[in-house]
Protein backbone atom coordinates (compact mmCIF):
# COMPACT_ATOMS: atom_id res chain seq x y z
CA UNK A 1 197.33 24.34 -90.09
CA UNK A 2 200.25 25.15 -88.23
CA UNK A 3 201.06 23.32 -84.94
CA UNK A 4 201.33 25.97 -83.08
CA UNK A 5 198.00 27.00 -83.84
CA UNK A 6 197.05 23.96 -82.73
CA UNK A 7 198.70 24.18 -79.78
CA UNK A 8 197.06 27.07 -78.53
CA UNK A 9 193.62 26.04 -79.41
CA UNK A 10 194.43 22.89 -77.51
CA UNK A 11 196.00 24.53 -74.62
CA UNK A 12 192.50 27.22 -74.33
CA UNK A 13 190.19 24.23 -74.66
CA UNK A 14 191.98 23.08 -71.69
CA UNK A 15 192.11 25.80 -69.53
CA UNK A 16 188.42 26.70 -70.28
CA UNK A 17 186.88 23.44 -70.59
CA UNK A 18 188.54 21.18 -68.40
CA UNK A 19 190.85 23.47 -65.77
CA UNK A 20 187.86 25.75 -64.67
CA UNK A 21 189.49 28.48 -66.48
CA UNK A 22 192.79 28.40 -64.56
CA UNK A 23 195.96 28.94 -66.79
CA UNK A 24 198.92 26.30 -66.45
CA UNK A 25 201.82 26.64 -68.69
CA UNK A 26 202.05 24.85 -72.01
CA UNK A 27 204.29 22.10 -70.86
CA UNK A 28 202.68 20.88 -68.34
CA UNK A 29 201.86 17.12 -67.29
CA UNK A 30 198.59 17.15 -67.48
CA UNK A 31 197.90 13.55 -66.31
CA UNK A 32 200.92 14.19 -63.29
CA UNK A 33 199.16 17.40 -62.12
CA UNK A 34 195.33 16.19 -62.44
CA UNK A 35 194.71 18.60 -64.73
CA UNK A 36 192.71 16.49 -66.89
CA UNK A 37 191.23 12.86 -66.29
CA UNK A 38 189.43 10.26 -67.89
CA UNK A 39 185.83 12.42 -68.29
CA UNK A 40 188.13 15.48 -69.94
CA UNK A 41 190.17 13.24 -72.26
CA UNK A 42 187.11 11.77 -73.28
CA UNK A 43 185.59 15.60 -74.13
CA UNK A 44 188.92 17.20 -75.19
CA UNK A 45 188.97 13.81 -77.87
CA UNK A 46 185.42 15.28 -79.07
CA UNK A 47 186.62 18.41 -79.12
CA UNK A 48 189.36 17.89 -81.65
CA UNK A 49 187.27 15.60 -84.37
CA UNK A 50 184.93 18.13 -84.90
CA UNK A 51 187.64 21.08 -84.82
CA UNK A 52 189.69 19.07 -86.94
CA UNK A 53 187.59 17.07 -88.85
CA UNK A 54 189.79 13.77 -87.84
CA UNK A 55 189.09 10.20 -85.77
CA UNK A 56 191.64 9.50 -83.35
CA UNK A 57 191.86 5.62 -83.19
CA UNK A 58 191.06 4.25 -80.43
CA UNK A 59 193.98 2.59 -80.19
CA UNK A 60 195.64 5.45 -79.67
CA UNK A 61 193.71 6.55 -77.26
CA UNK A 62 196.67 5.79 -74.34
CA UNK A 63 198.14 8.10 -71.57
CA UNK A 64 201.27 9.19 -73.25
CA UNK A 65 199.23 11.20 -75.63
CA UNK A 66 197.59 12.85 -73.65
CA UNK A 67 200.03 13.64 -71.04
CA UNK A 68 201.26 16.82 -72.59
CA UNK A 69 199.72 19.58 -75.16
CA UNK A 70 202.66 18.63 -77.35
CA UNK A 71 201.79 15.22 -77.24
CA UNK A 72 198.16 15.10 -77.99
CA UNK A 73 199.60 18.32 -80.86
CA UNK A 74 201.23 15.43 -82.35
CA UNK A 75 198.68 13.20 -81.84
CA UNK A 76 196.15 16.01 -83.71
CA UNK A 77 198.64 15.89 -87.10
CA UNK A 78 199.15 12.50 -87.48
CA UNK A 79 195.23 11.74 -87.65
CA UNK A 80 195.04 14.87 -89.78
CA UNK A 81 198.16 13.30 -91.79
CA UNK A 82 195.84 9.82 -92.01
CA UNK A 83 193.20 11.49 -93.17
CA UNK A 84 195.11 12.99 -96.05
CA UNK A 85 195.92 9.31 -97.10
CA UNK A 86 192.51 7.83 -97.53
C-alpha cells in the first residue's frame, strides 16, 4: 500500500471520526490544535489494526506519533514493515 493512500484514509478517519466532520489540512498538529486527544488516539489506534491488519506497540504509543498524519503514516508502515518480519 502506498503511503499516500494511507495518508488519506488516515486524514478522513480523522475528519469524520474524531473532528466532527470538519476538514483541517494534512499537516496539521493535531495534538497543538486539539484536534484529537487521548479518547481519539485511543480509537484512531483501533482504527488502523483492523484496517491494516498491524499492532502498534505500546511503546510506541507516545505523542510525537501522533502529532501529525505523517507521523502516525510512518508509524502505520513500520508496524506493517514488523509484521512482514515475523
Amino acid at each position: 500500500m502506498m503511503i499516500d493512500q494511507i495518508t488519506t484514509k488516515i486524514h478522513e478517519f480523522i475528519i469524520k471520526q474524531l473532528n466532527n466532520g470538519e476538514y483541517f489540512e494534512i499537516d496539521a498538529d493535531l495534538i497543538q490544535q486539539l484536534l484529537i486527544d487521548s479518547m481519539g488516539v485511543m480509537k484512531l489506534i483501533s482504527f488502523l489494526e483492523t484496517t491494516y491488519d498491524i499492532e502498534i506497540d505500546l511503546i510506541k504509543i507516545r505523542p510525537e506519533n501522533f502529532q501529525t498524519i505523517k507521523a502516525i503514516s510512518d508509524l502505520v508502515i513500520l508496524s506493517m514493515k514488523k509484521n512482514m518480519e515475523m
